[in-house]
C-alpha atoms as a PDB file:
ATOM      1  CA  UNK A   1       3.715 -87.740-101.368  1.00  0.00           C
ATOM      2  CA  UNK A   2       1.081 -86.697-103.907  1.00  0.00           C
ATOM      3  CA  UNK A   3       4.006 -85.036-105.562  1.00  0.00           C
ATOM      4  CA  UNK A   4       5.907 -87.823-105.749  1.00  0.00           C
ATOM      5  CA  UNK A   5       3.318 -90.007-107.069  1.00  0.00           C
ATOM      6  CA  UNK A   6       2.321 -87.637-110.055  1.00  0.00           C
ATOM      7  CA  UNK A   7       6.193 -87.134-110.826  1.00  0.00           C
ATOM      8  CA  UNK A   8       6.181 -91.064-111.032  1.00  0.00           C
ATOM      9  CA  UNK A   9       3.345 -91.133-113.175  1.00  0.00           C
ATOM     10  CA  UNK A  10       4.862 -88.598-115.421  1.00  0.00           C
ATOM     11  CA  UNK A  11       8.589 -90.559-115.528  1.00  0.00           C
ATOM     12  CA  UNK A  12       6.407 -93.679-116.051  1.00  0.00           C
ATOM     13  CA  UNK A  13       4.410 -91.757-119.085  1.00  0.00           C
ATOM     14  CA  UNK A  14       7.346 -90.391-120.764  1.00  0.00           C
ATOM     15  CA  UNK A  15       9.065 -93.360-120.705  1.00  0.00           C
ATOM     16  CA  UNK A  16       6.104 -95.387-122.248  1.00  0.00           C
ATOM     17  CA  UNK A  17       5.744 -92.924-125.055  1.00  0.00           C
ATOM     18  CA  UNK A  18      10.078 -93.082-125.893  1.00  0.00           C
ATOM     19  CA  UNK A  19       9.618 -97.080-125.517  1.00  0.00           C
ATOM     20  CA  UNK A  20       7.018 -96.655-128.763  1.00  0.00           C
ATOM     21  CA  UNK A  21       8.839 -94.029-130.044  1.00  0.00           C
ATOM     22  CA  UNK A  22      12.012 -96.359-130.154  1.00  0.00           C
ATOM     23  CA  UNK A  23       9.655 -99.105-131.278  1.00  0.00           C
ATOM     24  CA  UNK A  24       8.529 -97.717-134.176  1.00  0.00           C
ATOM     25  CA  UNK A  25      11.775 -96.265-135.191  1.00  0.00           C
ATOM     26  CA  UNK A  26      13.071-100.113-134.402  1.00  0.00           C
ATOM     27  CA  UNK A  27      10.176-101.183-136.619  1.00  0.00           C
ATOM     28  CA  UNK A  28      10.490 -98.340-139.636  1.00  0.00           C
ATOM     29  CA  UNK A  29      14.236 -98.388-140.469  1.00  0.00           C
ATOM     30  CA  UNK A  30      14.735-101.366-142.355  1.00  0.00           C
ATOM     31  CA  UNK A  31      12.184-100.130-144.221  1.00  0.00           C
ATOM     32  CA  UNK A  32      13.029 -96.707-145.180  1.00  0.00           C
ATOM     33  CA  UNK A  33      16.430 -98.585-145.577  1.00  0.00           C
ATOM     34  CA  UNK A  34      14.966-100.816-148.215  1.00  0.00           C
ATOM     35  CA  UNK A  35      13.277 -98.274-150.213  1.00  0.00           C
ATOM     36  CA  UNK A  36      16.431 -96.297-150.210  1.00  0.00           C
ATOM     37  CA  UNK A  37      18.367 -98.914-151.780  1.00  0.00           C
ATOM     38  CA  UNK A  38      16.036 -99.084-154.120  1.00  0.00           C
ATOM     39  CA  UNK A  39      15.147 -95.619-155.225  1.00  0.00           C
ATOM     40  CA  UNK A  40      18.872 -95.737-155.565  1.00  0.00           C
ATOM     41  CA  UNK A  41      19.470 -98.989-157.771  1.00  0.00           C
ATOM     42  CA  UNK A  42      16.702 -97.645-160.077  1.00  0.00           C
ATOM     43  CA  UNK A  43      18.917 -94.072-160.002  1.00  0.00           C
ATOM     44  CA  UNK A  44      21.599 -95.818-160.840  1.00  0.00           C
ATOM     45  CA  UNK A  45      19.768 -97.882-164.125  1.00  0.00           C
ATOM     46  CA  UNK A  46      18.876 -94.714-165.436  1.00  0.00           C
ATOM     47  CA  UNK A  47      22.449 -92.941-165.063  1.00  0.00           C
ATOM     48  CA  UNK A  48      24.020 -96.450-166.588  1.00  0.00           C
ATOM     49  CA  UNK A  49      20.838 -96.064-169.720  1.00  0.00           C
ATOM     50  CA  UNK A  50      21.688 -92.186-169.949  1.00  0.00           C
ATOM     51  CA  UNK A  51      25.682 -93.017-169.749  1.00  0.00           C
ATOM     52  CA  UNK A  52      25.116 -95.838-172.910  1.00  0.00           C
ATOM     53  CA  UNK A  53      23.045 -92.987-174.936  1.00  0.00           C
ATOM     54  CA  UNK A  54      25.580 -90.870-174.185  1.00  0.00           C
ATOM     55  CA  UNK A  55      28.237 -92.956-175.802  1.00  0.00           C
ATOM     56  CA  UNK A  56      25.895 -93.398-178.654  1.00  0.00           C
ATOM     57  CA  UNK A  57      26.075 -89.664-179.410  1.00  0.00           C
ATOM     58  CA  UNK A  58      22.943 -88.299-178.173  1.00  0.00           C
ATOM     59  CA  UNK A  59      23.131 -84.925-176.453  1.00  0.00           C
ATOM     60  CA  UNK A  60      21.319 -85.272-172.966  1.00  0.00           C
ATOM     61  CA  UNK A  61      19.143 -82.086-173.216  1.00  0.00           C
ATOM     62  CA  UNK A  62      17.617 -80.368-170.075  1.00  0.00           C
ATOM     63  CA  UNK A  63      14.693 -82.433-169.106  1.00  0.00           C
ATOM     64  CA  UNK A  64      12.527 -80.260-168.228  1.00  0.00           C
ATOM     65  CA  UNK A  65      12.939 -78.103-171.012  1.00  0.00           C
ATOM     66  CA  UNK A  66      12.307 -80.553-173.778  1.00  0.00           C
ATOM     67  CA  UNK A  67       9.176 -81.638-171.550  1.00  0.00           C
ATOM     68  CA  UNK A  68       8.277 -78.207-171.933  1.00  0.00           C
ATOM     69  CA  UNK A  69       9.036 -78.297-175.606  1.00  0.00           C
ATOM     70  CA  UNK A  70       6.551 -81.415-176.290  1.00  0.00           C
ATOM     71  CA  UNK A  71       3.495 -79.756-174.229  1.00  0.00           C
ATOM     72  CA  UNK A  72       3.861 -76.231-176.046  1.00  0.00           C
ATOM     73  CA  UNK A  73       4.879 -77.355-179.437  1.00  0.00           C
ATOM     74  CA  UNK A  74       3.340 -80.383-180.670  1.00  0.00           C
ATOM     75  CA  UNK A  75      -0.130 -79.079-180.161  1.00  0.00           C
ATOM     76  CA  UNK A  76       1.225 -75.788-181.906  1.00  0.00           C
ATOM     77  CA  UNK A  77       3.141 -76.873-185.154  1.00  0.00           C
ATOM     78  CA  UNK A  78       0.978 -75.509-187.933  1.00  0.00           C
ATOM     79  CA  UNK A  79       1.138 -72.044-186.118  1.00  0.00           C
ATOM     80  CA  UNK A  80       4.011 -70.356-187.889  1.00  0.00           C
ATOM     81  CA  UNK A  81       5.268 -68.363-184.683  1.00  0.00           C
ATOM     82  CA  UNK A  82       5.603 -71.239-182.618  1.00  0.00           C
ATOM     83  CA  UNK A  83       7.112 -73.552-185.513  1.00  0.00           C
ATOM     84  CA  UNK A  84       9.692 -70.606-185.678  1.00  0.00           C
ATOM     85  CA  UNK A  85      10.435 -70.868-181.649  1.00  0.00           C
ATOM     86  CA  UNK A  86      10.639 -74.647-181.951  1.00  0.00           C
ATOM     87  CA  UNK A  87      13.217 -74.436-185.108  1.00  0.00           C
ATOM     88  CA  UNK A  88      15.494 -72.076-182.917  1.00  0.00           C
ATOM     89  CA  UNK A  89      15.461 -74.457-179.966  1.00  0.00           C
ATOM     90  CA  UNK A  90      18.962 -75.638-178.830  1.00  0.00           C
ATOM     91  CA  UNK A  91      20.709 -77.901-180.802  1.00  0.00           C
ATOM     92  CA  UNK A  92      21.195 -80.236-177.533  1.00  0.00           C
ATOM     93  CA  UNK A  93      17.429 -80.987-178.094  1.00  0.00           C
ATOM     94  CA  UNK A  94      17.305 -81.796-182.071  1.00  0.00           C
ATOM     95  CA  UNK A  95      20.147 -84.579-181.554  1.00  0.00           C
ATOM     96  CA  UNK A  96      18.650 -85.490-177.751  1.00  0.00           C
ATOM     97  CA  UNK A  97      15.564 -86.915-180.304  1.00  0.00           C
ATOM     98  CA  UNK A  98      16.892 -87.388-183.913  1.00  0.00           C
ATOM     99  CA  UNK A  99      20.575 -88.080-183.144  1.00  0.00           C
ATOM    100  CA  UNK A 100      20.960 -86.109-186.121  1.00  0.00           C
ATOM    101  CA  UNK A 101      19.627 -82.290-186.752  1.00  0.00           C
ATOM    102  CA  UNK A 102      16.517 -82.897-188.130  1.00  0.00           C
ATOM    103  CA  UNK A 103      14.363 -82.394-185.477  1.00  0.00           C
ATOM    104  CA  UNK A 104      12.033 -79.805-187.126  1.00  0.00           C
ATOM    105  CA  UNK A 105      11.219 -82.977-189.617  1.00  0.00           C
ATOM    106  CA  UNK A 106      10.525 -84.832-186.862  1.00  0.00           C
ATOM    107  CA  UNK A 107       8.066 -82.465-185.246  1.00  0.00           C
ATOM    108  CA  UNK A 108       6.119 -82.435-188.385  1.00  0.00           C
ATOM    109  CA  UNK A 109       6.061 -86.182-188.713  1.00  0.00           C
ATOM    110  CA  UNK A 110       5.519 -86.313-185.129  1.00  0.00           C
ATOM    111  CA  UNK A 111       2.067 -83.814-185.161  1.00  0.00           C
ATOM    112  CA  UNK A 112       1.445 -85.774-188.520  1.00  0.00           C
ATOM    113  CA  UNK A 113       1.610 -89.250-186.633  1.00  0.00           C
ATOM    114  CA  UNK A 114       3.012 -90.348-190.717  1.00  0.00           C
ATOM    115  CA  UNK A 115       6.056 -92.360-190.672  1.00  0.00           C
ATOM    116  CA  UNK A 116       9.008 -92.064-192.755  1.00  0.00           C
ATOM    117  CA  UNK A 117      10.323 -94.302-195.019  1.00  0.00           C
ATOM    118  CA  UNK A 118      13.475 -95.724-193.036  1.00  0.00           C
ATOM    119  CA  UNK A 119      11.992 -95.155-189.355  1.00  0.00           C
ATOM    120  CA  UNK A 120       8.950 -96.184-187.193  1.00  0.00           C
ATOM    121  CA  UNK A 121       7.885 -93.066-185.234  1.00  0.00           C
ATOM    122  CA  UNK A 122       6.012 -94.404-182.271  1.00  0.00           C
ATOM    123  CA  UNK A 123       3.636 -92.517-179.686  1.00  0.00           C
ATOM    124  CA  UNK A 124       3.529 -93.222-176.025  1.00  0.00           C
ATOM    125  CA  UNK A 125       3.048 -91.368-172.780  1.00  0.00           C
ATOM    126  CA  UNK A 126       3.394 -88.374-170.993  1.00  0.00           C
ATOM    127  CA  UNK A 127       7.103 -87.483-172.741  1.00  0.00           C
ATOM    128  CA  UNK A 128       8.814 -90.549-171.126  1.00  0.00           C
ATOM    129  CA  UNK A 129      11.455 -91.428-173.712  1.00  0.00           C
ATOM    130  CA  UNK A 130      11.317 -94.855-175.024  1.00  0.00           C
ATOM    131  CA  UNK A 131      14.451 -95.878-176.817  1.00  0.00           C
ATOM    132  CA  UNK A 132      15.026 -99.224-178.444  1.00  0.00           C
ATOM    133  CA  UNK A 133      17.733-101.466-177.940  1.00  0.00           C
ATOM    134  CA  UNK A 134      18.251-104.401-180.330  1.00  0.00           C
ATOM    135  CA  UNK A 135      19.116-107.825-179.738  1.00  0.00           C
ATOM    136  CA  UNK A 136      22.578-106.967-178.960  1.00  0.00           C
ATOM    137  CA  UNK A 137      21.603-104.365-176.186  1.00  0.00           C
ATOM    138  CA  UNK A 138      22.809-101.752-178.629  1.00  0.00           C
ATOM    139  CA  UNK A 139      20.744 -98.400-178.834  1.00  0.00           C
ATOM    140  CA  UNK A 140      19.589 -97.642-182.427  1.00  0.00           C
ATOM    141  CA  UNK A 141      19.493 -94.133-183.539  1.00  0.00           C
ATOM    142  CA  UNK A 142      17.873 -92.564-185.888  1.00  0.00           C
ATOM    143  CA  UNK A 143      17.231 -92.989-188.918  1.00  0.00           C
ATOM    144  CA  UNK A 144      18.526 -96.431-188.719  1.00  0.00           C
ATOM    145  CA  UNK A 145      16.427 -99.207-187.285  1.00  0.00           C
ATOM    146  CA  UNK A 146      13.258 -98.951-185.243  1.00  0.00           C
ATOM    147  CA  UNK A 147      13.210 -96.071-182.877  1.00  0.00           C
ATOM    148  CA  UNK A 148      11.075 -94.804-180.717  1.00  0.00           C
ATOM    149  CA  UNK A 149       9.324 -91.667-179.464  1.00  0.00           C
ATOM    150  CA  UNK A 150       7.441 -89.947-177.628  1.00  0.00           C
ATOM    151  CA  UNK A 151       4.495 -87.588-176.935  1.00  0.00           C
ATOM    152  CA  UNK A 152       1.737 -87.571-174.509  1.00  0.00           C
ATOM    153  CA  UNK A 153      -0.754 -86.673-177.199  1.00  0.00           C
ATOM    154  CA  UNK A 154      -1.823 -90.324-178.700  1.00  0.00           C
ATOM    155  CA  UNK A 155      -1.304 -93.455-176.695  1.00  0.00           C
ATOM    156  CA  UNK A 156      -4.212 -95.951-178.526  1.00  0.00           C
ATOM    157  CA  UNK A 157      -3.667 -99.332-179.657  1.00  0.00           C
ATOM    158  CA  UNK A 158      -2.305 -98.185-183.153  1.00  0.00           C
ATOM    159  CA  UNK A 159      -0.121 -96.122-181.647  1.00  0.00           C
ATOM    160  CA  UNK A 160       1.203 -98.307-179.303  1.00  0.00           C
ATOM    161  CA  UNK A 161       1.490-101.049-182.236  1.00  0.00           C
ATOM    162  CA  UNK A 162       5.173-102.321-181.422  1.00  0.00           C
ATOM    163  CA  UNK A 163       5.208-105.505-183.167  1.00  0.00           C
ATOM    164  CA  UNK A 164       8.541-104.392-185.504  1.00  0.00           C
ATOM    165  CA  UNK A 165      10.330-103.282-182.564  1.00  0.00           C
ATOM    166  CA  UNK A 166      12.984-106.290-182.147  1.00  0.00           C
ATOM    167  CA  UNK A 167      15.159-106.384-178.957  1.00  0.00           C
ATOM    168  CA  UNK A 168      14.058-104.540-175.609  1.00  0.00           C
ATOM    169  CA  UNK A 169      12.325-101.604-175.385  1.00  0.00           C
ATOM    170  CA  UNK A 170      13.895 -98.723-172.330  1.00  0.00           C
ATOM    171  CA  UNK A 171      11.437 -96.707-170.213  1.00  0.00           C
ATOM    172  CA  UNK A 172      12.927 -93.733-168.957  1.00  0.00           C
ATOM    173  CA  UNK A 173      10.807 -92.039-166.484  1.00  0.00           C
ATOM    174  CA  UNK A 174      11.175 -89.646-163.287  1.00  0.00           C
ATOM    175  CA  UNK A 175       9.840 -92.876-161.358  1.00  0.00           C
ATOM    176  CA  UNK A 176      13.249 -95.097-162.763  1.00  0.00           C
ATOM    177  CA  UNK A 177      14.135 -96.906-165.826  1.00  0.00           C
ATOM    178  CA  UNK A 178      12.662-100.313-166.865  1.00  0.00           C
ATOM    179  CA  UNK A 179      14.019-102.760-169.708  1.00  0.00           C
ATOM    180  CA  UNK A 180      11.010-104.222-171.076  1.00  0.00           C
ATOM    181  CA  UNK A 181       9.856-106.540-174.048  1.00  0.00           C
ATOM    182  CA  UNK A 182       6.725-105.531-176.727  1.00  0.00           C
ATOM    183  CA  UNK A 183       4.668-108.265-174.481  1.00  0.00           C
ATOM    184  CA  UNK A 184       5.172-106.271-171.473  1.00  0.00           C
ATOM    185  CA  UNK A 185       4.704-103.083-172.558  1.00  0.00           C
ATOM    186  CA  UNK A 186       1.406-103.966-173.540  1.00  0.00           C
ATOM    187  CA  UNK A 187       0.618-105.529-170.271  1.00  0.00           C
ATOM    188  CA  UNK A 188       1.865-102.507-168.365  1.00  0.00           C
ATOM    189  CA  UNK A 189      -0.535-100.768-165.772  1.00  0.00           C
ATOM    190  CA  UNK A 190      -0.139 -97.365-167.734  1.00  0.00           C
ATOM    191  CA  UNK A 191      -0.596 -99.069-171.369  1.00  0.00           C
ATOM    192  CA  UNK A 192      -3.738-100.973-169.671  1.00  0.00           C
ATOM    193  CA  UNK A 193      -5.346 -98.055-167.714  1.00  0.00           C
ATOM    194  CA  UNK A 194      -5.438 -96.055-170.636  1.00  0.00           C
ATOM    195  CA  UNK A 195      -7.182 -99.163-172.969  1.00  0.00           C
ATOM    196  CA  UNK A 196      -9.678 -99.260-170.027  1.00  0.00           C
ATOM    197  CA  UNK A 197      -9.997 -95.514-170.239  1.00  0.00           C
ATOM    198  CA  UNK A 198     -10.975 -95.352-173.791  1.00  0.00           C
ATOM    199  CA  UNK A 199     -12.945 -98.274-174.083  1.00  0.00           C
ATOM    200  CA  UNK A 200     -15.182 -96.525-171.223  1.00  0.00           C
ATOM    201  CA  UNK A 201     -15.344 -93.195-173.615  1.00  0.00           C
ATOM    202  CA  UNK A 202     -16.647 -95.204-176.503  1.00  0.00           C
ATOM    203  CA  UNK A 203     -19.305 -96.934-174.431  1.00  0.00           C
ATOM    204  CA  UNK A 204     -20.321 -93.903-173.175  1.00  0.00           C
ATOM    205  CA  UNK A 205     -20.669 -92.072-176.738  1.00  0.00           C
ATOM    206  CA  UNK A 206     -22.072 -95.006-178.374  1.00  0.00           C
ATOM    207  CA  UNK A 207     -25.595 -93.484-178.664  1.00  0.00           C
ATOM    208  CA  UNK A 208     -24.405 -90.571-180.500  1.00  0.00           C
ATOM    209  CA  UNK A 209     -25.351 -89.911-184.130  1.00  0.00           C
ATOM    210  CA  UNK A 210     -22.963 -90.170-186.890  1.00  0.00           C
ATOM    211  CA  UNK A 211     -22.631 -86.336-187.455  1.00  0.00           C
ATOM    212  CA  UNK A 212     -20.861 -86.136-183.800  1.00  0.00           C
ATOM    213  CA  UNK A 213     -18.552 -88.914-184.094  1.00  0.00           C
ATOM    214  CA  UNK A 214     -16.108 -86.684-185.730  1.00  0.00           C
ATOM    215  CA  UNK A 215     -16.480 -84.407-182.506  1.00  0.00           C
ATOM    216  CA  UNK A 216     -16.792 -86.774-180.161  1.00  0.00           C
ATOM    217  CA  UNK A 217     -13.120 -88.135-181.137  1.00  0.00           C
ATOM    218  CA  UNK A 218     -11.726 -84.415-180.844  1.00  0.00           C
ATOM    219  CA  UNK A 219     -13.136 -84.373-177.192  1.00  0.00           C
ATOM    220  CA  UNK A 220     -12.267 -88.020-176.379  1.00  0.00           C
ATOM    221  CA  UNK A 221      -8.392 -87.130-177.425  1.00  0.00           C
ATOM    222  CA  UNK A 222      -8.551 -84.610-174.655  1.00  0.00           C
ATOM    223  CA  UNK A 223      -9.730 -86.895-172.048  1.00  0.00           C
ATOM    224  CA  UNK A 224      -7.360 -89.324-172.572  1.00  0.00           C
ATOM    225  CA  UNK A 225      -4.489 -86.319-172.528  1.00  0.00           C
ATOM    226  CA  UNK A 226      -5.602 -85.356-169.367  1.00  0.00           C
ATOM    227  CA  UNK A 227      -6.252 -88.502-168.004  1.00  0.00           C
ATOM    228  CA  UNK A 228      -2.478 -89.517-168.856  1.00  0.00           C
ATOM    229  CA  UNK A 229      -1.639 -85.981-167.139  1.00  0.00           C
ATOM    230  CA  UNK A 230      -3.170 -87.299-163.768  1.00  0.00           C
ATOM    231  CA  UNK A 231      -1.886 -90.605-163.923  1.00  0.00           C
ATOM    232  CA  UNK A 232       1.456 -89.333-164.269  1.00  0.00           C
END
């Protein structure tokens, strides 16, 4: 009898606990459903952005490996063997940036943060490629136009100054692709964390005399870096 009752409790237990277990599966699917639809539309944005650059001409290069080209160049340029590697990268990566084969002029105007005479070269974060599209929806190319690119090396207020830029600007990112205007750029989380960010390394240095401002901006450049690192 006592067998009988601890077998019920057991068949009462297990079926209690695959009840919930149902319950929650019940409760978590349109969920996981939803966020898979939209993981996917966003997939999709980017393939239809990357298709349209395509047409445009632009060699897709191997993501990883221009990421890997921005973090161990840029910082690098005036060092002869490295400017040597960079200029015998693949020519998938010069025209995935210049859309013509210039790209070792770009580097240098890129380290230089000078622009040229017919293009805008813009600096933004963490190597997410910003590409402009006019007011037709048309992607302009280098050297024509207002273009943009990136490094994560600079992202400050002058850097970020987009008020040429006409038309919509693309975010292309391993979290998606967003169309967005100059306005909300500027208004993004990422643009406005790191404002917040270097406003709160000023305050904090304000104090320091004039002979270790100079200083103080080398090490404040690498906070930001790093800070745009972790966010990312």
């Amino acid at each position: 009898m006592k067998n009988s009752k601890a077998s019920l409790a057991r068949n009462s237990r297990s079926g209690m606990i695959l009840f919930v277990a149902l319950g929650l599966i019940a409760i978590m699917f349109p969920v996981i459903l939803f966020l898979s639809s939209t993981a996917s539309a966003r997939t999709r944005e980017v393939i239809r952005l990357r298709t349209e650059i395509d047409a445009q001409g632009i060699a897709i290069a191997d993501f990883n490996y221009t990421l890997y080209a921005l973090h161990h160049f840029i910082p690098n340029y005036n060092n002869i063997q490295a400017r040597d590697e960079l200029n015998a990268l693949p020519s998938e990566i010069h025209s995935y940036y210049m859309g013509v084969g210039l790209f070792s002029q770009f580097i240098a105007t890129l380290a230089s943060k000078q622009e040229t005479e017919n293009s805008n070269y813009i600096f933004a974060a963490k190597a997410e490629h910003f590409l402009v599209l006019d007011e037709n929806n048309e992607i302009s190319l280098l050297p024509e136009n207002n273009t943009i690119i990136v490094s994560d090396y600079w992202i400050t207020k002058e850097s970020m100054d987009l008020n040429q830029v006409k038309g919509k600007i693309a975010l292309i990112n391993s979290r998606g692709a967003d169309l967005m205007t100059y306005e909300d750029l500027m208004t993004s989380e990422i643009v406005q964390s790191h404002y917040a960010y270097e406003q709160q390394l000023d305050k904090a240095a304000k104090d320091l005399p004039p002979q270790l401002h100079s200083k103080w901006n080398q090490a404040k450049h690498v906070l930001v870096k790093n800070k745009i690192e972790h966010y990312n």
